[in-house]
C-alpha atoms as a PDB file:
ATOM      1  CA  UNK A   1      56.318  47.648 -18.135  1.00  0.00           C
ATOM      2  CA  UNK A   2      58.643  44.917 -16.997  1.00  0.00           C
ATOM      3  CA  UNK A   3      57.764  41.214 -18.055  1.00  0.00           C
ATOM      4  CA  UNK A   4      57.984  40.315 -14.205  1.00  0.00           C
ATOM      5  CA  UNK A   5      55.693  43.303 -13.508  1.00  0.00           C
ATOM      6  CA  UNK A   6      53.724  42.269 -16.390  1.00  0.00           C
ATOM      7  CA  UNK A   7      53.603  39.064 -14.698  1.00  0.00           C
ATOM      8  CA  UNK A   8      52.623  39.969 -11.661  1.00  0.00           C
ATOM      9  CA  UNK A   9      49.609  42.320 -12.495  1.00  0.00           C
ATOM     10  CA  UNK A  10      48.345  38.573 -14.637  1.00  0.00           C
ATOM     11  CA  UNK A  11      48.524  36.996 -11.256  1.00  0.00           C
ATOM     12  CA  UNK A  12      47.162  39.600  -9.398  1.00  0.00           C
ATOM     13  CA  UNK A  13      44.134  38.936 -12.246  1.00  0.00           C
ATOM     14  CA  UNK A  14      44.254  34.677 -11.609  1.00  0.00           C
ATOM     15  CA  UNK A  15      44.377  35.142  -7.778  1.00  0.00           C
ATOM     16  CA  UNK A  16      41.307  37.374  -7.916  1.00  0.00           C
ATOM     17  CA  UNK A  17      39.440  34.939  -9.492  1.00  0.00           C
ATOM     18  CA  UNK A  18      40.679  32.491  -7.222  1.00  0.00           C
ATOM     19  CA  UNK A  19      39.047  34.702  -4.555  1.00  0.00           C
ATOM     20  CA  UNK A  20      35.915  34.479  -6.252  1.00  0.00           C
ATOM     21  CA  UNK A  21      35.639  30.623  -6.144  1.00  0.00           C
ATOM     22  CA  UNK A  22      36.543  30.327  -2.883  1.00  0.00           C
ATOM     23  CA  UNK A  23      33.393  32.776  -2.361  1.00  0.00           C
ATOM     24  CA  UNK A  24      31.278  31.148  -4.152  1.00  0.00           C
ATOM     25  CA  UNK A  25      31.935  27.853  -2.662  1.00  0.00           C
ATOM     26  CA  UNK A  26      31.621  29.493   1.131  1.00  0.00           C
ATOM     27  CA  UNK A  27      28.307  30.440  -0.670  1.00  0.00           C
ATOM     28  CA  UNK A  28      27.422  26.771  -1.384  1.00  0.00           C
ATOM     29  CA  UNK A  29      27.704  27.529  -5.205  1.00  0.00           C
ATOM     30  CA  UNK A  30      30.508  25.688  -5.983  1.00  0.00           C
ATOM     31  CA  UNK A  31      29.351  22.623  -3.981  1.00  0.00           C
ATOM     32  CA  UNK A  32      31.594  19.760  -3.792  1.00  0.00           C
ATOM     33  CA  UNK A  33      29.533  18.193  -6.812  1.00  0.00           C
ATOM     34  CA  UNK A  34      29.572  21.363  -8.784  1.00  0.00           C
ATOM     35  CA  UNK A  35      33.214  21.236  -8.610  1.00  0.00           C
ATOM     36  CA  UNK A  36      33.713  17.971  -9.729  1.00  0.00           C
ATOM     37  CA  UNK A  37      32.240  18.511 -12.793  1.00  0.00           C
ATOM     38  CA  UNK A  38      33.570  21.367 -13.478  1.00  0.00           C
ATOM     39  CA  UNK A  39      36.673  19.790 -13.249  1.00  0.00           C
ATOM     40  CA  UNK A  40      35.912  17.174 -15.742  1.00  0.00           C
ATOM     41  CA  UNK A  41      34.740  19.654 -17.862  1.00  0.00           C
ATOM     42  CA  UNK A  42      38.130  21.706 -17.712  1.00  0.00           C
ATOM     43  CA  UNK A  43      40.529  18.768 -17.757  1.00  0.00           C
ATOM     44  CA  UNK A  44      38.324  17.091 -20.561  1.00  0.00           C
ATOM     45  CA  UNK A  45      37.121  19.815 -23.410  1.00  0.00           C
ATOM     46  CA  UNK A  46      37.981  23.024 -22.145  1.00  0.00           C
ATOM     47  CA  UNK A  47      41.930  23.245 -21.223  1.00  0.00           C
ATOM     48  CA  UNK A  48      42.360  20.920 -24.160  1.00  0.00           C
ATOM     49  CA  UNK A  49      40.438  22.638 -26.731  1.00  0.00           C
ATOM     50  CA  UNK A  50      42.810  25.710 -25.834  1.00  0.00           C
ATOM     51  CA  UNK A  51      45.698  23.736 -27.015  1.00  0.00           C
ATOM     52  CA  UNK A  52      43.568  23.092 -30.260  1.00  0.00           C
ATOM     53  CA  UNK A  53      42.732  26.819 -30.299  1.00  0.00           C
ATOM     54  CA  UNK A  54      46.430  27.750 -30.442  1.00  0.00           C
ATOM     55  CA  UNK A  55      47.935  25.588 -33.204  1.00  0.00           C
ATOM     56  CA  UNK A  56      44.928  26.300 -35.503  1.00  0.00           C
ATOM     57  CA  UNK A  57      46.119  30.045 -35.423  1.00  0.00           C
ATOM     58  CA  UNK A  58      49.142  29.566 -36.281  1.00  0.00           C
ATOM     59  CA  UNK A  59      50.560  29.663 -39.853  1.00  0.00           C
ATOM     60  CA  UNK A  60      52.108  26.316 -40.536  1.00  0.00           C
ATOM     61  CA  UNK A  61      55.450  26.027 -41.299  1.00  0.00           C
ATOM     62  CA  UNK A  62      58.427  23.148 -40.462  1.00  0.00           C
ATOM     63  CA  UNK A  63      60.231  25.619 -38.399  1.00  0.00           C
ATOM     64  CA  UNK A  64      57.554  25.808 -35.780  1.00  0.00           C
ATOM     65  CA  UNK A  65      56.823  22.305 -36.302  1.00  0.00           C
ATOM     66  CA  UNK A  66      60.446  21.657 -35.336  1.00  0.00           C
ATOM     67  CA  UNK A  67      60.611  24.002 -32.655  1.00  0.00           C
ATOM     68  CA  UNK A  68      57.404  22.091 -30.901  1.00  0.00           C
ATOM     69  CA  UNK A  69      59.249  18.203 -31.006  1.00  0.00           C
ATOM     70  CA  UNK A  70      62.089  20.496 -29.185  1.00  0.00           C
ATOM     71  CA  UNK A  71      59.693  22.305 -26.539  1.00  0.00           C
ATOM     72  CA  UNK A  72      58.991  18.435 -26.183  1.00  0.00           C
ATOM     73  CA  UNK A  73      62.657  17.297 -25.802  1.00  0.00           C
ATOM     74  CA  UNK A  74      63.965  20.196 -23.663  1.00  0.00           C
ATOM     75  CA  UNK A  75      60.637  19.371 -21.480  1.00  0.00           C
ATOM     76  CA  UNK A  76      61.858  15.799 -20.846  1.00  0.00           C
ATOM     77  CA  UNK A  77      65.343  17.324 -20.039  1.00  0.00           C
ATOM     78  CA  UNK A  78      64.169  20.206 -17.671  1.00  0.00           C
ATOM     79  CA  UNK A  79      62.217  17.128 -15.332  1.00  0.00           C
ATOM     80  CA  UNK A  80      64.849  14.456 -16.044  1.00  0.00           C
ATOM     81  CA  UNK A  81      67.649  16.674 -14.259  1.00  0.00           C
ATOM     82  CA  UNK A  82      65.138  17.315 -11.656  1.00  0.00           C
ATOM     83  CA  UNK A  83      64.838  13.686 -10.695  1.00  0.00           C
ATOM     84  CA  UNK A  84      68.369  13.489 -10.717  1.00  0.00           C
ATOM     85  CA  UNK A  85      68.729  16.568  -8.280  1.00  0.00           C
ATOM     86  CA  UNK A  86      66.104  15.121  -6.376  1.00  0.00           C
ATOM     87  CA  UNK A  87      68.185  12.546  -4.390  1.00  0.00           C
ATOM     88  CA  UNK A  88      70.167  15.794  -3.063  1.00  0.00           C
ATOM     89  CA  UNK A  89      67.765  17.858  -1.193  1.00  0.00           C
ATOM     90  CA  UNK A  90      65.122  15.097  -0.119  1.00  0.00           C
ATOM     91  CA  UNK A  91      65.473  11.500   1.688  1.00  0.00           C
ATOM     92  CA  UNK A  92      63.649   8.602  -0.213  1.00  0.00           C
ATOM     93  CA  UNK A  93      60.822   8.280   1.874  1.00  0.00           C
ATOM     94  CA  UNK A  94      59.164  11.778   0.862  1.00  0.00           C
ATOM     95  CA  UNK A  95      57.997  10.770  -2.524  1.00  0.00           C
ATOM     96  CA  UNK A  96      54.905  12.836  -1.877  1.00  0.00           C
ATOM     97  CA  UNK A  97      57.506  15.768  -1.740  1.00  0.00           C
ATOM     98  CA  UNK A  98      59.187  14.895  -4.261  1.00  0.00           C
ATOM     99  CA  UNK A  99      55.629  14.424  -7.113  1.00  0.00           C
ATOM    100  CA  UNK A 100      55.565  18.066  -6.225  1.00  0.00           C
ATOM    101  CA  UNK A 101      58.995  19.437  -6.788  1.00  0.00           C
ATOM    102  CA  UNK A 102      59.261  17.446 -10.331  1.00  0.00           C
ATOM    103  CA  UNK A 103      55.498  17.938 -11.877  1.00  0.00           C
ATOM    104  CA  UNK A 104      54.095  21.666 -12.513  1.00  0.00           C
ATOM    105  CA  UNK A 105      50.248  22.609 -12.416  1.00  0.00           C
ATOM    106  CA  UNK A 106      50.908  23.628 -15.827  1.00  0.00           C
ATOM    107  CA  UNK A 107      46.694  23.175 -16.878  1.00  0.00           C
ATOM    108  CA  UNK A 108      44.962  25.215 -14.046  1.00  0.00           C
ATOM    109  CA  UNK A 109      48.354  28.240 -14.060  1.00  0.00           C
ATOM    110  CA  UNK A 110      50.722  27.672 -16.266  1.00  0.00           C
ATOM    111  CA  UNK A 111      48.721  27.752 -19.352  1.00  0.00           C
ATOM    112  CA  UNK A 112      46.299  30.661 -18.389  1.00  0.00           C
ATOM    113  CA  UNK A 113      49.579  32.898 -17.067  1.00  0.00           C
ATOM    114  CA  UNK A 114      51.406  31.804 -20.865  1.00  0.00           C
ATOM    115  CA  UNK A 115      48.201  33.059 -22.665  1.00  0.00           C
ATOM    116  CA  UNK A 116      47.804  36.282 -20.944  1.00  0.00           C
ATOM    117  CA  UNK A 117      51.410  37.442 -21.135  1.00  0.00           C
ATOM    118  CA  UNK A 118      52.244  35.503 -24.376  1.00  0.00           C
ATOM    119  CA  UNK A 119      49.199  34.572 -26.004  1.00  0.00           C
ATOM    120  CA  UNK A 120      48.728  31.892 -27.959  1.00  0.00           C
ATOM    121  CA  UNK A 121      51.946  31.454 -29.742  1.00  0.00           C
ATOM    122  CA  UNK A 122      53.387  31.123 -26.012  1.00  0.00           C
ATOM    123  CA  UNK A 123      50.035  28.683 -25.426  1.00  0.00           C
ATOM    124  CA  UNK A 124      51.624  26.590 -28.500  1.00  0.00           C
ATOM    125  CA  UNK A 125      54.704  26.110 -27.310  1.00  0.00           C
ATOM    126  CA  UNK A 126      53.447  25.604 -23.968  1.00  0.00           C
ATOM    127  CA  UNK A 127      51.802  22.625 -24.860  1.00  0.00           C
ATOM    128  CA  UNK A 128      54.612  20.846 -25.760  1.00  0.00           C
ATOM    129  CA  UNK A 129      56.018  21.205 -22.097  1.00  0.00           C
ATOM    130  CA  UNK A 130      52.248  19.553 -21.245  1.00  0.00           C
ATOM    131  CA  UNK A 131      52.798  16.456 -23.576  1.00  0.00           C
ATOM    132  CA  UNK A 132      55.955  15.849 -22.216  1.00  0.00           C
ATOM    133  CA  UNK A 133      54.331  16.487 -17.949  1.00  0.00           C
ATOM    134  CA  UNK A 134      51.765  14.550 -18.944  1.00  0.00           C
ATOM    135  CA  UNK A 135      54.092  11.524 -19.927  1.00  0.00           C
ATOM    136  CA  UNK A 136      56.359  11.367 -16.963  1.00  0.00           C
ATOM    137  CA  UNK A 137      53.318  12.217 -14.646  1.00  0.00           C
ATOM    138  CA  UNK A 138      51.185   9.195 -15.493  1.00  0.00           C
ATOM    139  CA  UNK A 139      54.530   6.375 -15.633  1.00  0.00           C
ATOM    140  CA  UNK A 140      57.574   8.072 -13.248  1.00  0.00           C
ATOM    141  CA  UNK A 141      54.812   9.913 -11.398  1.00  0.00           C
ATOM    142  CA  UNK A 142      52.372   7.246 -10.387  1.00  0.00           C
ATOM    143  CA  UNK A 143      55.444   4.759  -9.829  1.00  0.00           C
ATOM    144  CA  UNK A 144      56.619   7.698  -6.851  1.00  0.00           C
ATOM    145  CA  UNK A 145      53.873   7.374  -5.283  1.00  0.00           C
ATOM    146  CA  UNK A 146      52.886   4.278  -5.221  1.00  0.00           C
ATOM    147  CA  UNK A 147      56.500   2.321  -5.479  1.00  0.00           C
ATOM    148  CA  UNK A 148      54.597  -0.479  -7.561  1.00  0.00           C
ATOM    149  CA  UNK A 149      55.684  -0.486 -11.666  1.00  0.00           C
ATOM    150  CA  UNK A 150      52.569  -2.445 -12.290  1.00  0.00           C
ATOM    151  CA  UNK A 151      50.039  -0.097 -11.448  1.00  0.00           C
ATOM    152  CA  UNK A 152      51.710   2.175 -14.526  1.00  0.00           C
ATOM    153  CA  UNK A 153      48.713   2.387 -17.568  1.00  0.00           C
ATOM    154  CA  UNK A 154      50.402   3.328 -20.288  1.00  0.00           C
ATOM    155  CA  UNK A 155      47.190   3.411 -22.000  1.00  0.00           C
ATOM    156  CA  UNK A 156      46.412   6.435 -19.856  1.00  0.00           C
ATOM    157  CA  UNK A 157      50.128   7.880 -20.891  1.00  0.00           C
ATOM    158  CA  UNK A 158      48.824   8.258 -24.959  1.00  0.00           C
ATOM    159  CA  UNK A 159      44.733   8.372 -24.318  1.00  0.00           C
ATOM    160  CA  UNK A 160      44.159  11.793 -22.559  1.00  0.00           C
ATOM    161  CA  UNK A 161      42.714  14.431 -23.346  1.00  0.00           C
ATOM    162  CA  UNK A 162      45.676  16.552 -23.113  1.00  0.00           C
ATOM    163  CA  UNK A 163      47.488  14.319 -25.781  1.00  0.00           C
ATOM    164  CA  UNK A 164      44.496  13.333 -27.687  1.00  0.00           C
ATOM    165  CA  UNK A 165      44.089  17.621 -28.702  1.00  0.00           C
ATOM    166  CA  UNK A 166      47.692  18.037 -28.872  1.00  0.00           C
ATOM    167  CA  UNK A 167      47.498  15.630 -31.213  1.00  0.00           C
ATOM    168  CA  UNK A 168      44.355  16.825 -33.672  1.00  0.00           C
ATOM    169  CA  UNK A 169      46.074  20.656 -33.063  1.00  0.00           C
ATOM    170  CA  UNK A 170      48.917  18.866 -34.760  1.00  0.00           C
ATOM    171  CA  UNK A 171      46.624  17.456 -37.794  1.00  0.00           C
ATOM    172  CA  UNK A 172      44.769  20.327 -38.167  1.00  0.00           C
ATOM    173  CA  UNK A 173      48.503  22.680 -38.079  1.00  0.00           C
ATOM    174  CA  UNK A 174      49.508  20.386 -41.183  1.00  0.00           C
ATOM    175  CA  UNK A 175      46.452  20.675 -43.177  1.00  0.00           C
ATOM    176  CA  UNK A 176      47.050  22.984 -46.403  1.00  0.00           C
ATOM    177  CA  UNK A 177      44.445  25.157 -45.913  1.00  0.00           C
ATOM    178  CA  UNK A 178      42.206  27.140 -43.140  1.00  0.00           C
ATOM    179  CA  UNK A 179      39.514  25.899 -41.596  1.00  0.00           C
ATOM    180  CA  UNK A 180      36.042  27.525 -41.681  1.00  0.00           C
ATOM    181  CA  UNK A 181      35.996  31.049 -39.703  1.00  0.00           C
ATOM    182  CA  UNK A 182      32.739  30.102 -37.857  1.00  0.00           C
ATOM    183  CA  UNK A 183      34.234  26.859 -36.582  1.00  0.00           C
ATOM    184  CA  UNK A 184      37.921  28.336 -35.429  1.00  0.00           C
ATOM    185  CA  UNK A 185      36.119  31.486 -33.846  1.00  0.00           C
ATOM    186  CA  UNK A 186      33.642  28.699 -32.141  1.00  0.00           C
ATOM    187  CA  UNK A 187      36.713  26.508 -31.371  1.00  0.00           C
ATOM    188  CA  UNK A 188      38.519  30.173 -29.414  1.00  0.00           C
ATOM    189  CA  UNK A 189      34.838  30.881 -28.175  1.00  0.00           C
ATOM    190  CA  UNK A 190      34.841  27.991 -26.043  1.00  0.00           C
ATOM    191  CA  UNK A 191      39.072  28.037 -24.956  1.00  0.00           C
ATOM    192  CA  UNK A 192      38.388  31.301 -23.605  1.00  0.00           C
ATOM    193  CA  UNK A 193      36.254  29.587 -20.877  1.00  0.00           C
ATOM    194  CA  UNK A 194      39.752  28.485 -19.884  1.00  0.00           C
ATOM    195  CA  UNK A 195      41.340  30.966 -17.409  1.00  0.00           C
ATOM    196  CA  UNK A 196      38.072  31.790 -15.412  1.00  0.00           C
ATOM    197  CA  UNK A 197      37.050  28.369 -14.863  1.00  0.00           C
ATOM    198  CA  UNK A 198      40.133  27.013 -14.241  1.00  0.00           C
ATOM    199  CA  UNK A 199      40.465  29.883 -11.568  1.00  0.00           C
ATOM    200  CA  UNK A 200      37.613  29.670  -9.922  1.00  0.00           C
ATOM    201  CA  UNK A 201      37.885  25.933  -9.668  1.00  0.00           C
ATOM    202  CA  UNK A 202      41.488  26.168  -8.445  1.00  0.00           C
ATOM    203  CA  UNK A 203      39.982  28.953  -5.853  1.00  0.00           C
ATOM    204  CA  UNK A 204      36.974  26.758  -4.801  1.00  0.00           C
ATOM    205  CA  UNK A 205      39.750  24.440  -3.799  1.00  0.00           C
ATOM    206  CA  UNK A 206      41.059  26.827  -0.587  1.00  0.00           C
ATOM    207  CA  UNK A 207      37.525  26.462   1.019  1.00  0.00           C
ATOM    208  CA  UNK A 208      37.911  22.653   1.580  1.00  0.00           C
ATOM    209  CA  UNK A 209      41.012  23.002   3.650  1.00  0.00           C
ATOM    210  CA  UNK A 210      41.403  24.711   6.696  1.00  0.00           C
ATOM    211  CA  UNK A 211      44.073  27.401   7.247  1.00  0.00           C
ATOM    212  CA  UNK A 212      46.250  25.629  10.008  1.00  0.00           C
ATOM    213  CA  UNK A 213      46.466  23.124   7.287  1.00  0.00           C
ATOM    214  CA  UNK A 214      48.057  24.806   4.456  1.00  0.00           C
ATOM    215  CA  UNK A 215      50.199  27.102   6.163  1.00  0.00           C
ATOM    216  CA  UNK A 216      51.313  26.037   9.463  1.00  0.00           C
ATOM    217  CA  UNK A 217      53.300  22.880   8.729  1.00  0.00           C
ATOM    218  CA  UNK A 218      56.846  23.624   8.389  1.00  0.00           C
ATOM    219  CA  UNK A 219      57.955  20.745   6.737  1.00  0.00           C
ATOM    220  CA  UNK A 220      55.947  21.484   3.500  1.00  0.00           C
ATOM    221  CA  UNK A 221      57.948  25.306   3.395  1.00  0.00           C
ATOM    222  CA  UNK A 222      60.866  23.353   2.560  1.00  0.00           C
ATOM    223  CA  UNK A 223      59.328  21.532  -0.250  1.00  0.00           C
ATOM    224  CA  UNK A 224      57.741  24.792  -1.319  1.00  0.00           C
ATOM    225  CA  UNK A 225      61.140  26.330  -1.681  1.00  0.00           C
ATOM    226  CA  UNK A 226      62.615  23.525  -3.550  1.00  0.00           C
ATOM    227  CA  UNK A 227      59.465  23.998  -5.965  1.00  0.00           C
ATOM    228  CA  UNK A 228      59.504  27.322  -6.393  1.00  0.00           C
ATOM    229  CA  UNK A 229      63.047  28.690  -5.754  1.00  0.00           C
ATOM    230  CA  UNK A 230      65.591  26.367  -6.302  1.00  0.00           C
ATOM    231  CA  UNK A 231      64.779  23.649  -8.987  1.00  0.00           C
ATOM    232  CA  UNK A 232      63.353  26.859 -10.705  1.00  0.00           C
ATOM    233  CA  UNK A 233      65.988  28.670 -10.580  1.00  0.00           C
ATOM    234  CA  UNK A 234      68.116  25.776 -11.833  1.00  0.00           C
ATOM    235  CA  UNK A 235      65.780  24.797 -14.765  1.00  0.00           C
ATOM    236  CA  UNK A 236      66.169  28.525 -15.724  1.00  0.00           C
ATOM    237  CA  UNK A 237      69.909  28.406 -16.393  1.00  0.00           C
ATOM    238  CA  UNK A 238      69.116  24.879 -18.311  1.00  0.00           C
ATOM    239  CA  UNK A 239      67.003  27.332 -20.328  1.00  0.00           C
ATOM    240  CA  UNK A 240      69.187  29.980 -20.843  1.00  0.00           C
ATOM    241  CA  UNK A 241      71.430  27.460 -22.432  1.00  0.00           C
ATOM    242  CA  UNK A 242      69.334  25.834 -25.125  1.00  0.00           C
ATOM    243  CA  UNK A 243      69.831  27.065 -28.756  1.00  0.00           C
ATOM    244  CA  UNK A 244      66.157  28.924 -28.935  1.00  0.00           C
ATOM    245  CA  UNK A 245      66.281  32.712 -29.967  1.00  0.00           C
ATOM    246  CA  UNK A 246      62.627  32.370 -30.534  1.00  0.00           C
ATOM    247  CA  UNK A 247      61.254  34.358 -27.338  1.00  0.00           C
ATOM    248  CA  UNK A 248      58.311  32.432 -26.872  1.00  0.00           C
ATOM    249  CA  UNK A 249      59.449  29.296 -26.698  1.00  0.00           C
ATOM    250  CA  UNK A 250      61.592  30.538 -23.652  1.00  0.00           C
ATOM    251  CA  UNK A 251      59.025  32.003 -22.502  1.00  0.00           C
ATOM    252  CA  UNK A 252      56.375  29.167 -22.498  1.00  0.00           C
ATOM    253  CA  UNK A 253      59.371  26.978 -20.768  1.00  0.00           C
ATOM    254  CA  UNK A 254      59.810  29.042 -18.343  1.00  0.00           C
ATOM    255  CA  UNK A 255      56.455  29.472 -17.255  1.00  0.00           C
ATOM    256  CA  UNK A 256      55.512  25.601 -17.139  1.00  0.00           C
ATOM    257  CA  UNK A 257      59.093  24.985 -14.873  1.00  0.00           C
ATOM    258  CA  UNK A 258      58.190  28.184 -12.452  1.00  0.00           C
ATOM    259  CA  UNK A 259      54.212  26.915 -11.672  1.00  0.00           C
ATOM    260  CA  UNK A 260      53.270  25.959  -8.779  1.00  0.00           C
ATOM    261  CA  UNK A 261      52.770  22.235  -7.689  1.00  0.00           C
ATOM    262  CA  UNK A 262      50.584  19.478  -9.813  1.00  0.00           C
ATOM    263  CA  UNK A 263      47.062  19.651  -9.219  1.00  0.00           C
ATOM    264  CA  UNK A 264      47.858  15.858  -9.091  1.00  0.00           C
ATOM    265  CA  UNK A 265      50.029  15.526  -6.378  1.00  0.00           C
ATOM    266  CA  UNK A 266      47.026  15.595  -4.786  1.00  0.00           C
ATOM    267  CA  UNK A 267      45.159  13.352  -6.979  1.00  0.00           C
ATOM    268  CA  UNK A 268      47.647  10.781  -7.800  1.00  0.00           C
ATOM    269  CA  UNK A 269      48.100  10.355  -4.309  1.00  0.00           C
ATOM    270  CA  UNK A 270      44.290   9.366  -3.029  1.00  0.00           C
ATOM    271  CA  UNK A 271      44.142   7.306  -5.815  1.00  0.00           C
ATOM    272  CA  UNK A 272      47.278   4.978  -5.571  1.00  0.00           C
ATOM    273  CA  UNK A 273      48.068   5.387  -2.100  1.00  0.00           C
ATOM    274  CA  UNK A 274      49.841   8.837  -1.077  1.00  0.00           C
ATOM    275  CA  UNK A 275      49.529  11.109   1.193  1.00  0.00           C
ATOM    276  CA  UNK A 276      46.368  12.935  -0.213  1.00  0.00           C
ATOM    277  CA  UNK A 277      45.653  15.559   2.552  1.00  0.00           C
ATOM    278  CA  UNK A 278      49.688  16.313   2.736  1.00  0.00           C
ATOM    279  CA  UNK A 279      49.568  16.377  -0.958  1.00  0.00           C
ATOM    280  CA  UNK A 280      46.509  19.392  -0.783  1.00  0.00           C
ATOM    281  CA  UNK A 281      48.188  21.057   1.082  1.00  0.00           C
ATOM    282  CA  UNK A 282      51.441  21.360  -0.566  1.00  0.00           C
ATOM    283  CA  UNK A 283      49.504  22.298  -4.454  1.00  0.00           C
ATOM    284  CA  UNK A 284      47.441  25.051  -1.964  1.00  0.00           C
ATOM    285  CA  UNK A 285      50.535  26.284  -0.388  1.00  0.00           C
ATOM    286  CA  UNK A 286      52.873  26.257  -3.441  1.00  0.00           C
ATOM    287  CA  UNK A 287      49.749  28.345  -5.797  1.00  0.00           C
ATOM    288  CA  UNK A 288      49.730  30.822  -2.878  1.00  0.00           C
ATOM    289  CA  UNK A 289      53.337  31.556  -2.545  1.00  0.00           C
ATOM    290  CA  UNK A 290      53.497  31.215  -6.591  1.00  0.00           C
ATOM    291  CA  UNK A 291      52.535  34.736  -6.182  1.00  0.00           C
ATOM    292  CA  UNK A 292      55.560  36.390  -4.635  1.00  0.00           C
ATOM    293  CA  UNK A 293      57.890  33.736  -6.601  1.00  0.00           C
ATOM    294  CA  UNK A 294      56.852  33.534 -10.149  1.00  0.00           C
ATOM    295  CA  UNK A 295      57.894  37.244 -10.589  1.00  0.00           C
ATOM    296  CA  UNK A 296      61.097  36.627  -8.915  1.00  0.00           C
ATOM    297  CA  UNK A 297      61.859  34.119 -11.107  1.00  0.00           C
ATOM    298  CA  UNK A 298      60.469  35.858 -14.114  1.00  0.00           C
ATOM    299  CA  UNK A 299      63.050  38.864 -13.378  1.00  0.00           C
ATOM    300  CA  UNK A 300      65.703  36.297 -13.053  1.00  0.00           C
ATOM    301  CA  UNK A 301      65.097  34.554 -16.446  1.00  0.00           C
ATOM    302  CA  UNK A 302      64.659  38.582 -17.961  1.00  0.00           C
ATOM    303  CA  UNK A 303      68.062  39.368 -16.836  1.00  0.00           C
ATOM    304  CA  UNK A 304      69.423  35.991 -18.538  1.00  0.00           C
ATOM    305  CA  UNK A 305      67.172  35.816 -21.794  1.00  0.00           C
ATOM    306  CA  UNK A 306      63.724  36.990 -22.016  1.00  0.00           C
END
């Protein structure tokens, strides 16, 4: 099997699930509440104690270590040139456009997608591409949206929780010696809850928004496109071109710059003054169409390098 049809049979798997939280929430399981938390609980202990999970099962050595700080680097590169580009394809007035073409939904699909077709090596390197998203989300990011460079907490930059277990994954990947089998398989207990919830949380989100609104507005196909297809497809050749031989590290990369839209465009954009319902709509519309273009791009980086 293909790595792009590998690919697509994982999604096939996430958008399933998706299906089943946007059942239960027409079931009033997954109540607006219920989701909320859930969502804390993901973004807080669970998506972060994955990261934890996949550095602790790795055997140390300065070659990985090395390879991580350049996931990290290339990262800033791959959304740097995007920023750049972005001048090109949109006017400066659709900065709610533009949050989504630059920042990835690497938490709720990149991450689960690298783990199932890569596993946790891929989730490793993958991390680094979140360290880096997480950076340039929370100070370029914020200042897109809301045009004001003194709303920017760079407090919030280094204290996440996203940081805050890349960090101790770090720690715990430089300590001489394994840690208790109980505790990891407890730690890889809990990061499996991962993929499911993060699915059917993602899924629950479809429910709150109403057809018309997530697929018949033309302008947000464009953006979509730009997302998807063409900054993709540019951040691939960047790939090609760095000095990594190490598959998985191409891999995770190419994952995180292929996902669908930031879970925060939305977000980012009720809180500091977007357009939050425009922003819904275009992380909805992006994770549906995600399914027809992650493979594509997938093949396209399989005929360069992976």
């Amino acid at each position: 099997m293909t790595i792009a049809a590998l690919i697509f049979e994982k999604l096939l798997v996430l958008f399933l699930l998706m299906g089943a939280g946007l059942f239960l929430a027409y079931r009033r399981i997954f109540t607006k509440e219920i989701t909320l938390e859930l969502s804390k609980l993901l973004t807080r202990f669970v998506a972060p104690s994955l990261f934890i999970s996949s550095f602790i099962s790795q055997e140390f050595s300065w070659e990985k270590l090395i390879l991580l700080l350049a996931v990290i680097a290339s990262a800033f590169l791959l959304i740097v040139i995007r920023i750049i580009l972005m001048p090109l394809f949109l006017p400066k007035n659709r900065n709610t456009d533009k949050y989504a073409i630059l920042f990835a939904n690497v938490g709720f699909m990149g991450t689960p997608l690298a783990l199932a077709v890569g596993g946790k090596e891929a989730v490793f390197f993958i991390s680094g591409f979140v360290v880096a998203n997480q950076i340039m989300q929370w100070t370029y990011g914020i200042y897109l949206i809301s045009q004001d460079k003194s709303v920017i907490n760079l407090r919030g930059v280094f204290i996440n929780p996203a940081m805050i277990a890349t960090v101790i994954g770090i720690l715990l990947f430089l300590l001489p010696f394994k840690l208790p089998v109980v505790l990891t398989d407890a730690i890889d207990t809990f990061a499996q809850l991962n993929t499911p919830l993060s699915t059917l949380v993602l899924g629950s989100y479809f429910y709150k928004t109403a057809f018309k609104d997530i697929f018949l507005y033309p302008a947000a196909y464009y953006t979509a496109f730009l997302r998807l297809f063409m900054t993709s497809f540019i951040s691939i050749l960047i790939i090609w071109l760095l000095p990594f031989s190490l598959s998985a590290v191409k891999l995770a990369l190419t994952i995180a710059v292929i996902s669908p839209a930031a879970m925060n465009t939305a977000l980012l954009s009720q809180v500091y003054g977007g357009d939050y319902e425009y922003g819904s709509r275009l992380v909805l519309l992006t994770t549906v169409l995600s399914l027809v273009s992650i493979p594509i791009m997938v093949a396209v980086a399989s005929f360069l390098y992976l």
